[in-house]
PDB file of N, CA and C in Angstrom:
ATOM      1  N   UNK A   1      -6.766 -32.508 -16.094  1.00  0.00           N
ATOM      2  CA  UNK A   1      -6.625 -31.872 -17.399  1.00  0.00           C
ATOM      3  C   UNK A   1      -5.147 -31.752 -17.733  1.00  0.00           C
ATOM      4  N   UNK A   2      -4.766 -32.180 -19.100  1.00  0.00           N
ATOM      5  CA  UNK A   2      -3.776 -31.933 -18.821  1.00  0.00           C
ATOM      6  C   UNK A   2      -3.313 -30.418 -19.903  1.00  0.00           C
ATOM      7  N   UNK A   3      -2.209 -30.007 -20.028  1.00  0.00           N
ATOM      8  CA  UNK A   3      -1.314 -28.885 -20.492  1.00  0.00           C
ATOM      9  C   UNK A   3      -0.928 -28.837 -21.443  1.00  0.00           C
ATOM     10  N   UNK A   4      -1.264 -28.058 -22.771  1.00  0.00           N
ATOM     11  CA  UNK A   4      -0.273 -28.875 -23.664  1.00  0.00           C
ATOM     12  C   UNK A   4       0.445 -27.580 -24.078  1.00  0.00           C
ATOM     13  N   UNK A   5       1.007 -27.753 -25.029  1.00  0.00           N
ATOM     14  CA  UNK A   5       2.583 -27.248 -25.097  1.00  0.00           C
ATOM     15  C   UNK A   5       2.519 -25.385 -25.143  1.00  0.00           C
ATOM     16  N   UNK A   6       0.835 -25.206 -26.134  1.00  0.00           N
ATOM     17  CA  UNK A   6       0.658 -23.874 -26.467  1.00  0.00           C
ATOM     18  C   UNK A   6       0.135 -23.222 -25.461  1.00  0.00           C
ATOM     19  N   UNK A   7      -0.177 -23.785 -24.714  1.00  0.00           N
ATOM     20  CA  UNK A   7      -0.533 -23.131 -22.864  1.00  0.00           C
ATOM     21  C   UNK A   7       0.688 -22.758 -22.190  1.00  0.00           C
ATOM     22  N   UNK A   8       1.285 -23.505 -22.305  1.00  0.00           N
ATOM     23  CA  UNK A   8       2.498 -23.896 -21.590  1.00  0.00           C
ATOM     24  C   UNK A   8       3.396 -22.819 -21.957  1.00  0.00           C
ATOM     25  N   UNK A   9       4.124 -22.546 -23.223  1.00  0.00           N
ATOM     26  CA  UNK A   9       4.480 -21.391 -24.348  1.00  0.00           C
ATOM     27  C   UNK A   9       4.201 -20.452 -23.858  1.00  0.00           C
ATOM     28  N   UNK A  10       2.879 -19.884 -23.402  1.00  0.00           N
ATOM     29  CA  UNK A  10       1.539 -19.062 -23.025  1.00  0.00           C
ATOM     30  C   UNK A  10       2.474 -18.295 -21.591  1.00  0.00           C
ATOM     31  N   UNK A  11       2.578 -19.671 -20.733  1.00  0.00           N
ATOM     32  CA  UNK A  11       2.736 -18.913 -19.733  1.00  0.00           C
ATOM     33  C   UNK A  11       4.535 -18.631 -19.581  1.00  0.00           C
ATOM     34  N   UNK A  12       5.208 -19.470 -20.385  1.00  0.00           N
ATOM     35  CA  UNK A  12       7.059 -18.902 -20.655  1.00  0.00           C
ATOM     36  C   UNK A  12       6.890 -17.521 -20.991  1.00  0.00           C
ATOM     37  N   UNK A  13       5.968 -17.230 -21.977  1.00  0.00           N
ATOM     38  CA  UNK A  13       6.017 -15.740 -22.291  1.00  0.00           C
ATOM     39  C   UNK A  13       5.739 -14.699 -21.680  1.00  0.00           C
ATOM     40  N   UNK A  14       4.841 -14.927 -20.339  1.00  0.00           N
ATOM     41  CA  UNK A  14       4.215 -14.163 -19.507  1.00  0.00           C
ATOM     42  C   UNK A  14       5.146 -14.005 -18.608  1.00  0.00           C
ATOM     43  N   UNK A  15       5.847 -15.273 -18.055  1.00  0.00           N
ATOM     44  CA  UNK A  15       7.119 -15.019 -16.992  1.00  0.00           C
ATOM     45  C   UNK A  15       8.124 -14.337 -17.749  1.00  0.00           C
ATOM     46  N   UNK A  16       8.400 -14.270 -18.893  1.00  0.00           N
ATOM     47  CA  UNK A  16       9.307 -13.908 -19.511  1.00  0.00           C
ATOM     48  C   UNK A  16       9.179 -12.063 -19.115  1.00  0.00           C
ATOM     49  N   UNK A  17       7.635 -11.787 -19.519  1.00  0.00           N
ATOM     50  CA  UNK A  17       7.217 -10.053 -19.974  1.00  0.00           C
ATOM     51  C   UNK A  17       7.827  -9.586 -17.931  1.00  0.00           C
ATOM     52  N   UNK A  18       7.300 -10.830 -17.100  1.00  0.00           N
ATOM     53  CA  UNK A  18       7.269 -10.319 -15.947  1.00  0.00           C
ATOM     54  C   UNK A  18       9.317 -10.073 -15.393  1.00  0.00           C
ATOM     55  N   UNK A  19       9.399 -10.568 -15.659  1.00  0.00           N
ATOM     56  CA  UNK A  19      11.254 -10.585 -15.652  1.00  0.00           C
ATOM     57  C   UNK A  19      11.795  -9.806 -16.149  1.00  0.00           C
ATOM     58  N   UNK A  20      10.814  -9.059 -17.441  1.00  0.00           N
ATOM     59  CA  UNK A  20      11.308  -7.539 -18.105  1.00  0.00           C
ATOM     60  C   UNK A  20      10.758  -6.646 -17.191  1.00  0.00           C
ATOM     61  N   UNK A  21       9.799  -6.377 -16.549  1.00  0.00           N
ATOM     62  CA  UNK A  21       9.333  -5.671 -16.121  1.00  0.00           C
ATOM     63  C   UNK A  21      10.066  -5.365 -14.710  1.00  0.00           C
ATOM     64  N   UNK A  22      10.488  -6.524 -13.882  1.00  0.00           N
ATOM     65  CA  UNK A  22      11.416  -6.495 -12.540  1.00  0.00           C
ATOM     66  C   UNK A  22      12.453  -5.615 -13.460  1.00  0.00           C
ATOM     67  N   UNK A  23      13.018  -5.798 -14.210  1.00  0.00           N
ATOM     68  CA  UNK A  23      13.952  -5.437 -14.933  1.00  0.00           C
ATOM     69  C   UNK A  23      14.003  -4.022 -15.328  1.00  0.00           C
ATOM     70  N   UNK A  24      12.677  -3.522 -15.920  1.00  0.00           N
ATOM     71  CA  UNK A  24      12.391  -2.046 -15.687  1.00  0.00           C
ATOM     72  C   UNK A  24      12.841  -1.310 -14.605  1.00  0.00           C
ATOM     73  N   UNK A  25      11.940  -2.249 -13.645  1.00  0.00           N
ATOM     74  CA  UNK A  25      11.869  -1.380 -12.181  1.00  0.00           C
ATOM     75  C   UNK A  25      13.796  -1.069 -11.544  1.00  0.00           C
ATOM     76  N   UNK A  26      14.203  -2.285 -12.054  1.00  0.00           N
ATOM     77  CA  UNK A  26      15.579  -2.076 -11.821  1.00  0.00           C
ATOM     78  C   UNK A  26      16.452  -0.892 -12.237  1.00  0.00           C
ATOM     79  N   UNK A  27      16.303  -0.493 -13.387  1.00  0.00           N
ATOM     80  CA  UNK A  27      16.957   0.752 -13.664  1.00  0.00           C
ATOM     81  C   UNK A  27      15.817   1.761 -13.782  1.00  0.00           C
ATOM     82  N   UNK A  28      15.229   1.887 -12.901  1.00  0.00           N
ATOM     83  CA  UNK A  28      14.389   2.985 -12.576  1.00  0.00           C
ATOM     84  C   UNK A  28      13.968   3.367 -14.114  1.00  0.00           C
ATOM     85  N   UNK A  29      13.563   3.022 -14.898  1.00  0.00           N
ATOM     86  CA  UNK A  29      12.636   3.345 -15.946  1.00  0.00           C
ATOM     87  C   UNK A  29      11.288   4.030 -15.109  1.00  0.00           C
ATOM     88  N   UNK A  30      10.806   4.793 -16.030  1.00  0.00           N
ATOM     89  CA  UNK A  30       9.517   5.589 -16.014  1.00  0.00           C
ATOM     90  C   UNK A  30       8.170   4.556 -15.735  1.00  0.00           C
ATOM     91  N   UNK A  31       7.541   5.110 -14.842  1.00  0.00           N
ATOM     92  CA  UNK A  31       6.706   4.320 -14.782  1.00  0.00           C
ATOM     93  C   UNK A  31       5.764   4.367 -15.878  1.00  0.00           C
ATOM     94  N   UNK A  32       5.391   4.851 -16.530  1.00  0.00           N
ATOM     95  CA  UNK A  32       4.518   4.651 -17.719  1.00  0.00           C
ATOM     96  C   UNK A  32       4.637   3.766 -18.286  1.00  0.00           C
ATOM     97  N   UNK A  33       6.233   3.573 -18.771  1.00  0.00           N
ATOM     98  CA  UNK A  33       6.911   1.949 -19.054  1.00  0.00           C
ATOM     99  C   UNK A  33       5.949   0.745 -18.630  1.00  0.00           C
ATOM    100  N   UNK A  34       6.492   0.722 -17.062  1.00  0.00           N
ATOM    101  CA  UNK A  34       6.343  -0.050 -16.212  1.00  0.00           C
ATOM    102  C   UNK A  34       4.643  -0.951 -15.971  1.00  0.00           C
ATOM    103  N   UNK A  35       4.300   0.377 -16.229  1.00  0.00           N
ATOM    104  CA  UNK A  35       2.455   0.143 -16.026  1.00  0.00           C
ATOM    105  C   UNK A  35       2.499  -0.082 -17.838  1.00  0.00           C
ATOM    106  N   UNK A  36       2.547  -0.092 -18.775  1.00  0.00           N
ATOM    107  CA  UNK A  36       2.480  -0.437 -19.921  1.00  0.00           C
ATOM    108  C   UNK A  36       2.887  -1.896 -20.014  1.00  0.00           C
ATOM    109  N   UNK A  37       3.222  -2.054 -19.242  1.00  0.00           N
ATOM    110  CA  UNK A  37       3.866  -3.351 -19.929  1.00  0.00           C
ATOM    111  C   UNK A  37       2.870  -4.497 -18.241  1.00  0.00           C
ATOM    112  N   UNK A  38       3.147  -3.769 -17.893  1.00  0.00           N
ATOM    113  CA  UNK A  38       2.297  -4.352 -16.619  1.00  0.00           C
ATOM    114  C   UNK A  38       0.853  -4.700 -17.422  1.00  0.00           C
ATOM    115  N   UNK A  39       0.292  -4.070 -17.515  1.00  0.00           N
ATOM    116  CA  UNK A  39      -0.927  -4.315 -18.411  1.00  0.00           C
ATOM    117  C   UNK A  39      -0.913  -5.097 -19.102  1.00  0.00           C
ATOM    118  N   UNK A  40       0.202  -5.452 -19.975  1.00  0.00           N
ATOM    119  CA  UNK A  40       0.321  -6.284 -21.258  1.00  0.00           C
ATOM    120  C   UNK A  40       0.470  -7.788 -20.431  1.00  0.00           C
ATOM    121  N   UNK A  41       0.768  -7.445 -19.249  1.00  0.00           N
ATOM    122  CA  UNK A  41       1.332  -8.819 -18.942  1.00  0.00           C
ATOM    123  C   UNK A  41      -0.080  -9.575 -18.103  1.00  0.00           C
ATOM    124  N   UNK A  42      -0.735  -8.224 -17.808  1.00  0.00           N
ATOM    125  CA  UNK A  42      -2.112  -8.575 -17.131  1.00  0.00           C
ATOM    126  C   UNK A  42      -3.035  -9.027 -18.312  1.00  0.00           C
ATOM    127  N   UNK A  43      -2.749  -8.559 -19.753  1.00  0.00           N
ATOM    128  CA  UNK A  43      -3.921  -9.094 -20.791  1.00  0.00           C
ATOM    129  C   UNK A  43      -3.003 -10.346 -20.871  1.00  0.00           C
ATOM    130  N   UNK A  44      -2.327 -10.816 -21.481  1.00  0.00           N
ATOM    131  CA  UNK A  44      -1.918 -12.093 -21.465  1.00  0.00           C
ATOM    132  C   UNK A  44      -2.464 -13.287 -20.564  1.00  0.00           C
ATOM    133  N   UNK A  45      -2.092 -12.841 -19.237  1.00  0.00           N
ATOM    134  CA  UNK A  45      -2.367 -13.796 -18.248  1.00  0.00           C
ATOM    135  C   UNK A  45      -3.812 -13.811 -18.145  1.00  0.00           C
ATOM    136  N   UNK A  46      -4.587 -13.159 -18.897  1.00  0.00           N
ATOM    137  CA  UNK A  46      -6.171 -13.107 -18.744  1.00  0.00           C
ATOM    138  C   UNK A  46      -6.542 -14.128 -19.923  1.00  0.00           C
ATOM    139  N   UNK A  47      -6.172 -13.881 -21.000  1.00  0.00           N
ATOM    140  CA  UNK A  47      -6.290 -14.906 -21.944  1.00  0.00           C
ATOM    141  C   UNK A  47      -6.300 -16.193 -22.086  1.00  0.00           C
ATOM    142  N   UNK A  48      -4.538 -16.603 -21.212  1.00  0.00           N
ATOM    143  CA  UNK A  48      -4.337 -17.641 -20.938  1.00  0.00           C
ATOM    144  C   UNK A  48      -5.258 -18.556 -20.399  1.00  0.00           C
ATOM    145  N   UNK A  49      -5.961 -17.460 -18.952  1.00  0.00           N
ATOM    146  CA  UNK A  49      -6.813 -18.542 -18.198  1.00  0.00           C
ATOM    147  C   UNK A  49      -8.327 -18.611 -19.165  1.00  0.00           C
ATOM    148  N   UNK A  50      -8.403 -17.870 -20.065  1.00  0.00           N
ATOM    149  CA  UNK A  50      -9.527 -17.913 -20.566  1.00  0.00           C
ATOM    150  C   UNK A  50      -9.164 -19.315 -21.542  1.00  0.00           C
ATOM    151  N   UNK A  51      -8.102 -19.388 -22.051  1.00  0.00           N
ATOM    152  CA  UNK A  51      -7.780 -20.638 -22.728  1.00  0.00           C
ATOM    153  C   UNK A  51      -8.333 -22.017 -22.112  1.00  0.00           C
ATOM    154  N   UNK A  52      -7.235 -21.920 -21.077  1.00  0.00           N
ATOM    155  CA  UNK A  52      -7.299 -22.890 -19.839  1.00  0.00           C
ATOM    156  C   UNK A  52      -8.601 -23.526 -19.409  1.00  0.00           C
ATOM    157  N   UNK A  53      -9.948 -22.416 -19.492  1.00  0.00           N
ATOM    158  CA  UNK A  53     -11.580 -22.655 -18.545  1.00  0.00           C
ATOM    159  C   UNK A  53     -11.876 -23.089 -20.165  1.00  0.00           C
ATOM    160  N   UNK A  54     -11.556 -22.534 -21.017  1.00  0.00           N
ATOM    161  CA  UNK A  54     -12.591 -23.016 -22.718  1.00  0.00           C
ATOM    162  C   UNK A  54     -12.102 -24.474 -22.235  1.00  0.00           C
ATOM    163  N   UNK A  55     -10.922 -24.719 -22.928  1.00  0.00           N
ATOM    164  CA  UNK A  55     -10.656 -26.160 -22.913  1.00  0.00           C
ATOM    165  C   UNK A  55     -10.792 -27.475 -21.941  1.00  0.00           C
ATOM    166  N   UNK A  56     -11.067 -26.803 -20.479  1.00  0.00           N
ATOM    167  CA  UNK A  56     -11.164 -27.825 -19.049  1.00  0.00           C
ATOM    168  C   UNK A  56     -12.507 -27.540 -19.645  1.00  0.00           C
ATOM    169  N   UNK A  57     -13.383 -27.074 -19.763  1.00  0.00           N
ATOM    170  CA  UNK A  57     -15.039 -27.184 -20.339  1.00  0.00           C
ATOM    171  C   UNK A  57     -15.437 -27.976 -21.427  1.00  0.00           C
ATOM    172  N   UNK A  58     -14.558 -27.999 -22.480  1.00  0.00           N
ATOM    173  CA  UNK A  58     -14.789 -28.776 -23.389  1.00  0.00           C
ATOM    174  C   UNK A  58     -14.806 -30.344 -22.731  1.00  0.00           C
ATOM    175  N   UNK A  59     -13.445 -30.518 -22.011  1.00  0.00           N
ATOM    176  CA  UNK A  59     -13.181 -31.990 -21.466  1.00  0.00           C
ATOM    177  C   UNK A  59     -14.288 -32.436 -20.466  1.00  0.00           C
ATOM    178  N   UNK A  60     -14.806 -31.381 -20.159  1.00  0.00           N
ATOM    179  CA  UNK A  60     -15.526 -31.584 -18.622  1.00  0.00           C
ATOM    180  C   UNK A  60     -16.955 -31.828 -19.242  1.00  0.00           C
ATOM    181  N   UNK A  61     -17.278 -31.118 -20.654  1.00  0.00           N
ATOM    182  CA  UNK A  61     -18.686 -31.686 -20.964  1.00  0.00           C
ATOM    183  C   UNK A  61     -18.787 -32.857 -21.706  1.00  0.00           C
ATOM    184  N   UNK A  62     -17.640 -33.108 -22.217  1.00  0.00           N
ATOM    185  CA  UNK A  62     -17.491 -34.644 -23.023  1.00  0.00           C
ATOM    186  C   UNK A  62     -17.243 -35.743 -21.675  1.00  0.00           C
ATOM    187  N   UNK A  63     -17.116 -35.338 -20.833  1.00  0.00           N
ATOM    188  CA  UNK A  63     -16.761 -36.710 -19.920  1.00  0.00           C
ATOM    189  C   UNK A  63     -17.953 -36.655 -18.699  1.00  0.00           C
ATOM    190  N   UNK A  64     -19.394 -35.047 -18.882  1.00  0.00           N
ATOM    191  CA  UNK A  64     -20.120 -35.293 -18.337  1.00  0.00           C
ATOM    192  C   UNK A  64     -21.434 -36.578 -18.689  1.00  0.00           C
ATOM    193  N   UNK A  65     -21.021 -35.940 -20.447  1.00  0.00           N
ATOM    194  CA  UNK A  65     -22.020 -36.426 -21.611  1.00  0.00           C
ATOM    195  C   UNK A  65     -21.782 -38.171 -21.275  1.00  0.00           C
ATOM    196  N   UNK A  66     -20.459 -38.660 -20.724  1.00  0.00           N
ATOM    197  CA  UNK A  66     -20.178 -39.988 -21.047  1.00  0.00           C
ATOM    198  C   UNK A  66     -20.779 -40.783 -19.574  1.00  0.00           C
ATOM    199  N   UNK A  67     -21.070 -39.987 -18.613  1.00  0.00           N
ATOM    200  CA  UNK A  67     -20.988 -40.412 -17.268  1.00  0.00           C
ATOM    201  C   UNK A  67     -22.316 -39.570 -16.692  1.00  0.00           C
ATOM    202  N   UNK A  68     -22.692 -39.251 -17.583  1.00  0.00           N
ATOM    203  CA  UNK A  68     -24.106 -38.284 -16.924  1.00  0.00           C
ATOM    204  C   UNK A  68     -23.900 -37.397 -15.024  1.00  0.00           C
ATOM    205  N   UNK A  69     -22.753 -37.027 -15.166  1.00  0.00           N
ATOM    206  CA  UNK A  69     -22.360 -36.596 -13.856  1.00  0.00           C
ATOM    207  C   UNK A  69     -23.222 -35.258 -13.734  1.00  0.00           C
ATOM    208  N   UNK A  70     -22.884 -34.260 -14.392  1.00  0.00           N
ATOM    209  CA  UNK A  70     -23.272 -32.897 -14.032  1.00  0.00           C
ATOM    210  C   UNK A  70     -23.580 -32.364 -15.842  1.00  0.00           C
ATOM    211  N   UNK A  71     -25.017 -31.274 -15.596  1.00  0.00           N
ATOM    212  CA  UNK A  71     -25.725 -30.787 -16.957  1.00  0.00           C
ATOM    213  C   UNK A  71     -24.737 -30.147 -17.528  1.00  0.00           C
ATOM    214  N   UNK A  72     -24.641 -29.642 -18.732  1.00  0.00           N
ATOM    215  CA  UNK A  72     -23.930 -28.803 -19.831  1.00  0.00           C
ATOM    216  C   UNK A  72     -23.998 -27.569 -19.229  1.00  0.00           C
ATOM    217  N   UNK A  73     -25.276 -27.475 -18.772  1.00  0.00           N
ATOM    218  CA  UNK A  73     -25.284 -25.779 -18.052  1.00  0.00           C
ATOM    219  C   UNK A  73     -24.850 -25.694 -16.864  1.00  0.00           C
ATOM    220  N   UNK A  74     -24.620 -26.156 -15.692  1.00  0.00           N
ATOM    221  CA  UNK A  74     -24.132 -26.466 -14.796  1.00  0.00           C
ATOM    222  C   UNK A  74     -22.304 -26.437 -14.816  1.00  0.00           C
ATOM    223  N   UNK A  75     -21.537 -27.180 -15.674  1.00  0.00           N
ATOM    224  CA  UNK A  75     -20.511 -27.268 -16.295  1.00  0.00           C
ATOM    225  C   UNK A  75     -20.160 -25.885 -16.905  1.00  0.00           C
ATOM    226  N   UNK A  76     -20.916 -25.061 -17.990  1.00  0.00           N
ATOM    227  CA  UNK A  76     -20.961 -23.829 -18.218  1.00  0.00           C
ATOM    228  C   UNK A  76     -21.118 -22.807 -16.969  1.00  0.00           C
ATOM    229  N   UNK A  77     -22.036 -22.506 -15.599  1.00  0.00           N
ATOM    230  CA  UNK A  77     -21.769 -21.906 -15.068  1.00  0.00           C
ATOM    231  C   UNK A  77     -20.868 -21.665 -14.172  1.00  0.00           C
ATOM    232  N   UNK A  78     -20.045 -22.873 -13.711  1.00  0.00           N
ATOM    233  CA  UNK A  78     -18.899 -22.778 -12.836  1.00  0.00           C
ATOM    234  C   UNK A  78     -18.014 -22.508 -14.423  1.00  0.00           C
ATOM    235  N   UNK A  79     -17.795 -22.500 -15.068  1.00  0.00           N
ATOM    236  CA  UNK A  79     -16.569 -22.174 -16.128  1.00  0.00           C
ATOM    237  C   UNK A  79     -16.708 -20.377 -15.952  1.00  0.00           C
ATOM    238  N   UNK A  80     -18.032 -19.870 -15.965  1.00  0.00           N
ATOM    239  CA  UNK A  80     -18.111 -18.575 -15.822  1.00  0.00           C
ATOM    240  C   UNK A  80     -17.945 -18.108 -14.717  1.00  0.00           C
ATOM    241  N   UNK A  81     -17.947 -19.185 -13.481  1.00  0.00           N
ATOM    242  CA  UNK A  81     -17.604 -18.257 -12.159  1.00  0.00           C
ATOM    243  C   UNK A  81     -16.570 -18.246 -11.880  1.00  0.00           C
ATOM    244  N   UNK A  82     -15.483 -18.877 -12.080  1.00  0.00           N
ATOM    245  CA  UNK A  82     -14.236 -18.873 -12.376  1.00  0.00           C
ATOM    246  C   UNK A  82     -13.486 -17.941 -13.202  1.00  0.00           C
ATOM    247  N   UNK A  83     -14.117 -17.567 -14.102  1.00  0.00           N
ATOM    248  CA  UNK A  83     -13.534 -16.161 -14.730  1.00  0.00           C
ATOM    249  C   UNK A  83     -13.985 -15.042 -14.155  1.00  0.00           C
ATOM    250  N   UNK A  84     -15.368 -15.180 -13.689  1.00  0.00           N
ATOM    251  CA  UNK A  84     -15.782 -13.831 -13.070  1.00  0.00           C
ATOM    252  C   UNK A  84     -15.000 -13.540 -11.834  1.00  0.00           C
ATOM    253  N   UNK A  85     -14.916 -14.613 -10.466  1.00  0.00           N
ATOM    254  CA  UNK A  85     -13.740 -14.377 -10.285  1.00  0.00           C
ATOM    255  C   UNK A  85     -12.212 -13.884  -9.869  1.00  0.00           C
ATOM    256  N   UNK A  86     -11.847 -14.460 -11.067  1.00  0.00           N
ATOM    257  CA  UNK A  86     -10.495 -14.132 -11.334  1.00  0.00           C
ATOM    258  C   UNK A  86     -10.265 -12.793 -11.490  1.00  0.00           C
ATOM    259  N   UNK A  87     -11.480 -12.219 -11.591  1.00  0.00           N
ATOM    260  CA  UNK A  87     -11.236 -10.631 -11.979  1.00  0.00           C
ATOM    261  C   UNK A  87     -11.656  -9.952 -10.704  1.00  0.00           C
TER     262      UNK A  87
END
């Protein structure tokens, strides 16, 4: 599969939030801060991979459809066990 640019974007911004956050911790900011933004960086990175499983699913049922490899539902439940998971 490959990456394309708005994934990619996706995750500059996430390393970015995480480099603020080392950065928090550095001058001893409040943790409320810290866990605020921690969170934000945990919804992001949740999204992302939710991006990531939509779109490897899309590719994965168009190239099952072409090759009769594995069912639509089959393809759909590993996309969901992979998010389930991740969590």
């Amino acid at each position: 599969m490959g990456y394309n640019d708005q994934i990619k974007n996706r995750v500059k911004r996430i390393e970015g939030q995480l480099r603020g956050i080392l950065r928090l911790m550095e001058e001893d900011k409040d943790c409320k801060e810290v866990i605020t933004q921690l969170s934000a960086a945990r919804t992001a990175i949740d999204r992302t991979m939710g991006v990531i499983v939509s779109s490897n699913l899309i590719e994965c049922v168009k190239q099952a459809d072409e090759t009769n490899e594995k069912s639509t539902e089959e393809l759909v439940k590993e996309a969901v066990n992979l998010l389930v998971r991740s969590r």
